[in-house]
PDB file of N, CA and C in Angstrom:
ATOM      1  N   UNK A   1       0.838  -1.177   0.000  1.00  0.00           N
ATOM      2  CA  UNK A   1       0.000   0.000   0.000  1.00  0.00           C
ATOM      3  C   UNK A   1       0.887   1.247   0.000  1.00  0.00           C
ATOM      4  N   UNK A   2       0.477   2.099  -1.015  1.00  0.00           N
ATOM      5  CA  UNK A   2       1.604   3.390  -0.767  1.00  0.00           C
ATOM      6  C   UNK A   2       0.970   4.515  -0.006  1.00  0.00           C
ATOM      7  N   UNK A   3       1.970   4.983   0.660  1.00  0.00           N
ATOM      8  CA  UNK A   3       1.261   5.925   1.588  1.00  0.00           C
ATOM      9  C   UNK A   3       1.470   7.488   1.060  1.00  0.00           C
ATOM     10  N   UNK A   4       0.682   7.886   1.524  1.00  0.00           N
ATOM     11  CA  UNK A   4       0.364   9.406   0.510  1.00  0.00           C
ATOM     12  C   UNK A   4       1.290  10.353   1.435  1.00  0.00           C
ATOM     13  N   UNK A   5       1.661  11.684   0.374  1.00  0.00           N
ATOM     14  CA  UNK A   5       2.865  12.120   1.085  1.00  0.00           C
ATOM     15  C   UNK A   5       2.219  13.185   1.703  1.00  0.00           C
ATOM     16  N   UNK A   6       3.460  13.490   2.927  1.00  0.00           N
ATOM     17  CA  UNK A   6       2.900  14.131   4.209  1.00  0.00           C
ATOM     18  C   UNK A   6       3.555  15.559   3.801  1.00  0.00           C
ATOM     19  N   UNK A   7       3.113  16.439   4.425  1.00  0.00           N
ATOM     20  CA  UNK A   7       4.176  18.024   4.824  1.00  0.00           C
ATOM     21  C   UNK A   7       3.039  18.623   5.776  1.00  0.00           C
ATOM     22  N   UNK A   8       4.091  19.710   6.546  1.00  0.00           N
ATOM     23  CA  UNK A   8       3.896  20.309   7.588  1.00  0.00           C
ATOM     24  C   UNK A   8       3.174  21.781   7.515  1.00  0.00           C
ATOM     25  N   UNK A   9       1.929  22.567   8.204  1.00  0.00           N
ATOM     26  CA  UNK A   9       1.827  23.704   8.044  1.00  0.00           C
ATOM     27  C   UNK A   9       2.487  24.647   8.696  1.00  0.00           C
ATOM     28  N   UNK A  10       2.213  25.721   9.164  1.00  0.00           N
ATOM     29  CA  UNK A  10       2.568  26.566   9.614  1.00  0.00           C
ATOM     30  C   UNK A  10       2.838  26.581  11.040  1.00  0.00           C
ATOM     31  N   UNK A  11       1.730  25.815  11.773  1.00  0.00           N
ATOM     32  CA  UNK A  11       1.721  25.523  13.011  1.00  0.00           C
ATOM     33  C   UNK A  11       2.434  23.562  13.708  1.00  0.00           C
ATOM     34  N   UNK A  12       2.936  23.449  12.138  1.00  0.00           N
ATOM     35  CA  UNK A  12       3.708  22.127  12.941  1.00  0.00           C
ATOM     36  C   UNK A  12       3.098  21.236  12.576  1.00  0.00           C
ATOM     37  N   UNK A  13       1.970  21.287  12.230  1.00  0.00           N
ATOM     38  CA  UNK A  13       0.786  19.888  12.371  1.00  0.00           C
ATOM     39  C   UNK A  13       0.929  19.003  10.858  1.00  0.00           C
ATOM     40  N   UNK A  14       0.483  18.409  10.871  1.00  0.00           N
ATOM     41  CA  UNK A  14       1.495  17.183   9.899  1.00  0.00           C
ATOM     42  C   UNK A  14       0.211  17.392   9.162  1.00  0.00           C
ATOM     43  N   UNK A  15       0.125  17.442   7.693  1.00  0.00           N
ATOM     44  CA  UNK A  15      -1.165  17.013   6.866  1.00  0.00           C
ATOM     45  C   UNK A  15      -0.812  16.793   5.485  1.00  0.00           C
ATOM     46  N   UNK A  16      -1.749  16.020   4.679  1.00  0.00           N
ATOM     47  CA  UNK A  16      -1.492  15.727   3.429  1.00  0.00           C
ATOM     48  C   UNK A  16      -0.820  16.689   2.416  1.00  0.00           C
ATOM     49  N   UNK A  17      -0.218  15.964   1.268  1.00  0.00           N
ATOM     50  CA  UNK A  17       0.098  17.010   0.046  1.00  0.00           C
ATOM     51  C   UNK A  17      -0.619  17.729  -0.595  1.00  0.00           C
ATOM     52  N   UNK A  18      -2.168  16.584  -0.771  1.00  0.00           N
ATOM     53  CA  UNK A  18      -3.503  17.395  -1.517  1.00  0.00           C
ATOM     54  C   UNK A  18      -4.148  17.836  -0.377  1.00  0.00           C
ATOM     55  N   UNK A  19      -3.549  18.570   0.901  1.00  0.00           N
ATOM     56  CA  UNK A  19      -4.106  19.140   1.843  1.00  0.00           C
ATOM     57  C   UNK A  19      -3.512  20.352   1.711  1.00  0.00           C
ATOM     58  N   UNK A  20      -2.324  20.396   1.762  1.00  0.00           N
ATOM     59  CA  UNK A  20      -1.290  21.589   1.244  1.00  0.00           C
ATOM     60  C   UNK A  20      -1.182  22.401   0.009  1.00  0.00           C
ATOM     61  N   UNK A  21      -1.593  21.572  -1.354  1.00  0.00           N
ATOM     62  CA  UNK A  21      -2.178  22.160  -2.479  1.00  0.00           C
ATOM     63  C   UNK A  21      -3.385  23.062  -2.609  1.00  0.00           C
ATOM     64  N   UNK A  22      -4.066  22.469  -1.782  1.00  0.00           N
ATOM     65  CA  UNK A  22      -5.722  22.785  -1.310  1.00  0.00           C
ATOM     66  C   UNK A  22      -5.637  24.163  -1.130  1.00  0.00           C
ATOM     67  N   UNK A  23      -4.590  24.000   0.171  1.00  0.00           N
ATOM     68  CA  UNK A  23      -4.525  25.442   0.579  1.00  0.00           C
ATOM     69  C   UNK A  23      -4.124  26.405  -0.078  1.00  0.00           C
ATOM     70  N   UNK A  24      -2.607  25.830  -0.445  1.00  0.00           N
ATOM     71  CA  UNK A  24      -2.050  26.939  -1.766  1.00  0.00           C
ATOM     72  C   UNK A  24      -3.039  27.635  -2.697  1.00  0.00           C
ATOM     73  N   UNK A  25      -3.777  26.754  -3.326  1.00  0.00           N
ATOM     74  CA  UNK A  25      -4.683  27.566  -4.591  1.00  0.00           C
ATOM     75  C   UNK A  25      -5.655  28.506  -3.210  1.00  0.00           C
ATOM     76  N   UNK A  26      -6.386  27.882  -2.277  1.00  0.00           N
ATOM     77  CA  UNK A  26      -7.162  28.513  -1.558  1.00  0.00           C
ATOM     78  C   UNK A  26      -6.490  30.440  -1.566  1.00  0.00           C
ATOM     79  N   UNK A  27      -5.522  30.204  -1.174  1.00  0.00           N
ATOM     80  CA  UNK A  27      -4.485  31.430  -0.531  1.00  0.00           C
ATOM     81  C   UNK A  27      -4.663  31.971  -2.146  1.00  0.00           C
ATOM     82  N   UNK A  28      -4.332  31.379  -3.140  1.00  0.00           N
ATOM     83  CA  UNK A  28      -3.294  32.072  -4.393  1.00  0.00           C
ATOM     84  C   UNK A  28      -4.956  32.813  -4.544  1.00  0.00           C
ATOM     85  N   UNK A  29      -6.088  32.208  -4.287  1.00  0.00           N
ATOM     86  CA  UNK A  29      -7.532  32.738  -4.992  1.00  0.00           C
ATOM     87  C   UNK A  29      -7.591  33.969  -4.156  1.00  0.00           C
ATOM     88  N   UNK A  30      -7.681  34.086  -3.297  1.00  0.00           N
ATOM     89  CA  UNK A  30      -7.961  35.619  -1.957  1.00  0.00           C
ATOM     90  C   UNK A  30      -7.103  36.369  -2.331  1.00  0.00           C
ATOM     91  N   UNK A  31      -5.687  35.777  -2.709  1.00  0.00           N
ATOM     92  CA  UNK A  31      -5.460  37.106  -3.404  1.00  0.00           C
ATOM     93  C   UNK A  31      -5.530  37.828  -4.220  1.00  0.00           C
ATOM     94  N   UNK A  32      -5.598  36.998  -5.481  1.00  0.00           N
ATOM     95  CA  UNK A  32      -5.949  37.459  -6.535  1.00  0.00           C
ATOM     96  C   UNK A  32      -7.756  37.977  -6.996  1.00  0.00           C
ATOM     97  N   UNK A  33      -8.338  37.600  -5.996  1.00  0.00           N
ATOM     98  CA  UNK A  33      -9.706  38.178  -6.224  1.00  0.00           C
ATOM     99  C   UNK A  33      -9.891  39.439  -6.521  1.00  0.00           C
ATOM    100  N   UNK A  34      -9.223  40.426  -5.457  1.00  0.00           N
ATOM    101  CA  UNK A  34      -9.484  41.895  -6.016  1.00  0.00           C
ATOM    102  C   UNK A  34      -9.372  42.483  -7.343  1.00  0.00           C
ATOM    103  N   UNK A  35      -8.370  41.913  -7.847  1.00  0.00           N
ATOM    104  CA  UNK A  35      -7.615  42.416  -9.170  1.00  0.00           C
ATOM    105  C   UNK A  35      -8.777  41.413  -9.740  1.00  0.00           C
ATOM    106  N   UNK A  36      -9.410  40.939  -9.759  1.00  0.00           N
ATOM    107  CA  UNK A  36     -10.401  40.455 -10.744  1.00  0.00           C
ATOM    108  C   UNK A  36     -12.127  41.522 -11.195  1.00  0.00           C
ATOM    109  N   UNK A  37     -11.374  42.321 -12.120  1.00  0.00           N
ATOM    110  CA  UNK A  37     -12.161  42.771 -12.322  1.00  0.00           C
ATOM    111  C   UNK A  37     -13.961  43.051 -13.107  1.00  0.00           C
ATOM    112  N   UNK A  38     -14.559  43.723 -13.351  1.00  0.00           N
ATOM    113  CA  UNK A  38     -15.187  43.460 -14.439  1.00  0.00           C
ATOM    114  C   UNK A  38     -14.805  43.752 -15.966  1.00  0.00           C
ATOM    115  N   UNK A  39     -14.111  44.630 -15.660  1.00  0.00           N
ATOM    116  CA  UNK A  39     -13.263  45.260 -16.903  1.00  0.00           C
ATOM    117  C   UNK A  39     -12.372  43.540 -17.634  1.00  0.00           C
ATOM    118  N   UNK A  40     -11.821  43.478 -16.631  1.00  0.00           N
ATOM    119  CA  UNK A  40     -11.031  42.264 -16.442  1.00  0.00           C
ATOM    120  C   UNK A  40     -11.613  40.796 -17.652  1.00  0.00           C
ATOM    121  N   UNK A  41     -12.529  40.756 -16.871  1.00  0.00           N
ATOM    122  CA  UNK A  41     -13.956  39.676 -17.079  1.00  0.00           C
ATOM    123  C   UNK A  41     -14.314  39.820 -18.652  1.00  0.00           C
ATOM    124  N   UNK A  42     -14.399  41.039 -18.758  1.00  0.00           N
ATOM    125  CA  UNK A  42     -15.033  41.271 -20.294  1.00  0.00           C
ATOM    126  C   UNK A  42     -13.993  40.837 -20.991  1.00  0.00           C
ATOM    127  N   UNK A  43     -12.829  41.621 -20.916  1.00  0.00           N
ATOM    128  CA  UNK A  43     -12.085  41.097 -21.714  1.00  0.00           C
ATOM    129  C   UNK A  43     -11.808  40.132 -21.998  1.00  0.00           C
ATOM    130  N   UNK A  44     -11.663  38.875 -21.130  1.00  0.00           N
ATOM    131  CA  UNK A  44     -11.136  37.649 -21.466  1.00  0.00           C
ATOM    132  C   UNK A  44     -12.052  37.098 -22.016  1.00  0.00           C
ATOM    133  N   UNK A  45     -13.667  37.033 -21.544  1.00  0.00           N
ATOM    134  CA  UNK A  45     -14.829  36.596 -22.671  1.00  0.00           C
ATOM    135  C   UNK A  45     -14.830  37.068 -24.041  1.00  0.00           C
ATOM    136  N   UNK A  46     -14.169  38.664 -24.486  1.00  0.00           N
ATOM    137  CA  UNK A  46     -14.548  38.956 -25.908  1.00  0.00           C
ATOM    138  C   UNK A  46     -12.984  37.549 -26.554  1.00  0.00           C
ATOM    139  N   UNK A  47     -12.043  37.689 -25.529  1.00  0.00           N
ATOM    140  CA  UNK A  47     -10.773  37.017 -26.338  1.00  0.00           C
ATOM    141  C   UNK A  47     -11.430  35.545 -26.516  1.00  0.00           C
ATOM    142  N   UNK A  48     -11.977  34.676 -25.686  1.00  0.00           N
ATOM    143  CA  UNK A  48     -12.503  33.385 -25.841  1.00  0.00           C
ATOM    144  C   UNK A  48     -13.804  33.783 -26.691  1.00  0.00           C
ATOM    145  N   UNK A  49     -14.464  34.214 -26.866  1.00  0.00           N
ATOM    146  CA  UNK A  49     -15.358  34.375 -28.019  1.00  0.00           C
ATOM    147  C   UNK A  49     -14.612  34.680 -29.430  1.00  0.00           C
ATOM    148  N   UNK A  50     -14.389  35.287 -29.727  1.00  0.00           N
ATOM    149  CA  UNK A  50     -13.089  35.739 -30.845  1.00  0.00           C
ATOM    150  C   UNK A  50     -12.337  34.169 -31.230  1.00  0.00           C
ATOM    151  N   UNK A  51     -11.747  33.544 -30.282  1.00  0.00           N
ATOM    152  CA  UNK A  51     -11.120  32.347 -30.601  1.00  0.00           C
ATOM    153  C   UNK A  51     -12.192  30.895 -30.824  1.00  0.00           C
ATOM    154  N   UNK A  52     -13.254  31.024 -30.171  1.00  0.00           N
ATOM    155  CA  UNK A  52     -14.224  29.736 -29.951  1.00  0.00           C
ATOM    156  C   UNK A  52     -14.839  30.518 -31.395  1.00  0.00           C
ATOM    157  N   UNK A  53     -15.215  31.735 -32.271  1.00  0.00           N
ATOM    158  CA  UNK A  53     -16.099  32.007 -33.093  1.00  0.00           C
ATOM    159  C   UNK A  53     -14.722  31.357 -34.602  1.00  0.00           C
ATOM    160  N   UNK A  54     -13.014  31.730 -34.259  1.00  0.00           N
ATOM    161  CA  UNK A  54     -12.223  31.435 -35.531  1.00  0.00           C
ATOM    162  C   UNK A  54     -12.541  29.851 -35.617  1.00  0.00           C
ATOM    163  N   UNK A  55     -12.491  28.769 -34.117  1.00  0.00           N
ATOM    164  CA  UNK A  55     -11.962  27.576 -34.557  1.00  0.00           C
ATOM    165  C   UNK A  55     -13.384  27.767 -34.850  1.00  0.00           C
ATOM    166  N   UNK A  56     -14.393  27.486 -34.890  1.00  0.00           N
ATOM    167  CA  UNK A  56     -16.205  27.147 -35.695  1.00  0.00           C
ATOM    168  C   UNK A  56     -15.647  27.843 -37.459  1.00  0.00           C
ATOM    169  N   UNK A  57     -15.131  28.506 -38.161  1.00  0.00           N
ATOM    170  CA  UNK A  57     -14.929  28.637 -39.254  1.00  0.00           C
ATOM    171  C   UNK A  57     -13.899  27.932 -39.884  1.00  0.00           C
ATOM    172  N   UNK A  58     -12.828  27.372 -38.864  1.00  0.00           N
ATOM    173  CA  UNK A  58     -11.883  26.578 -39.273  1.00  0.00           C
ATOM    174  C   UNK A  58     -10.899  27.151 -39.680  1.00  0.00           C
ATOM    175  N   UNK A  59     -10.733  28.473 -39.209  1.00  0.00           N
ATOM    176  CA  UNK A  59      -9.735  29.463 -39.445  1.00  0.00           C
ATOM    177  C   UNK A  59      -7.993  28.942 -38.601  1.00  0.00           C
ATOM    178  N   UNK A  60      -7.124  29.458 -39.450  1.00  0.00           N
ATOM    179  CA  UNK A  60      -5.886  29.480 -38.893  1.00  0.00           C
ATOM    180  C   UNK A  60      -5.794  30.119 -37.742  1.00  0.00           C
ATOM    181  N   UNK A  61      -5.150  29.502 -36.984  1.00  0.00           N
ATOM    182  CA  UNK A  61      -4.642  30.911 -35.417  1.00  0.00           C
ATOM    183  C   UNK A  61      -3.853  30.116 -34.822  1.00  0.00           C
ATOM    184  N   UNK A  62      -3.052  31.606 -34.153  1.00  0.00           N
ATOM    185  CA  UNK A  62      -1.321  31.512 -33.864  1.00  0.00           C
ATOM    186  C   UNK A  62      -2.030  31.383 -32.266  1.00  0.00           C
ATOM    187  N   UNK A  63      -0.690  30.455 -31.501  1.00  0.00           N
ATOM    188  CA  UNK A  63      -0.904  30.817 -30.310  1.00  0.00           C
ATOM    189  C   UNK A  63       0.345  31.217 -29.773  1.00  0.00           C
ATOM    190  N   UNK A  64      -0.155  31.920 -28.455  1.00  0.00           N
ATOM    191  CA  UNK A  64       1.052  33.072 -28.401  1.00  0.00           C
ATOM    192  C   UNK A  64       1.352  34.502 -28.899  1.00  0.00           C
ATOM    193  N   UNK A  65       2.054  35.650 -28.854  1.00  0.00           N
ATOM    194  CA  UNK A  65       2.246  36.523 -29.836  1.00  0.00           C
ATOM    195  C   UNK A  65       3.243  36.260 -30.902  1.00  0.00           C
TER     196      UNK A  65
END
C-alpha cells in the first residue's frame, strides 16, 4: 500500500500534500480576487469568443504573440 505524502503547516501539524495544495490555490484565490475585475472579465470573454467564433470557421490561429 503506498502511503500518501505528508508536509507540515505553519503551526507544525502534519497534513497531506492534496491538503497543502488545497490550501495553496485557496491562498493564491484571496489574493488574486481583487484584481479580478469586471473590466477584467469582459475582456477575457470577448478574447474566448473571438477564438471559440475562428476555430467554428476553421480558421488558422497563432498561439502566443
Amino acid at each position: 500500500m503506498m502511503q500518501t505524502p505528508l508536509e507540515r503547516d505553519a503551526n507544525g501539524k502534519t497534513i497531506s500534500m492534496k491538503e497543502a495544495q488545497m490550501r495553496l490555490l485557496e491562498r493564491a484565490a484571496h489574493v488574486c480576487m481583487p484584481k479580478i475585475t469586471q473590466q477584467l472579465v469582459l475582456k477575457m470573454e470577448l478574447h474566448a469568443r473571438d477564438f471559440v467564433n475562428a476555430a467554428i470557421r476553421m480558421e488558422d490561429m497563432r498561439y502566443g504573440m
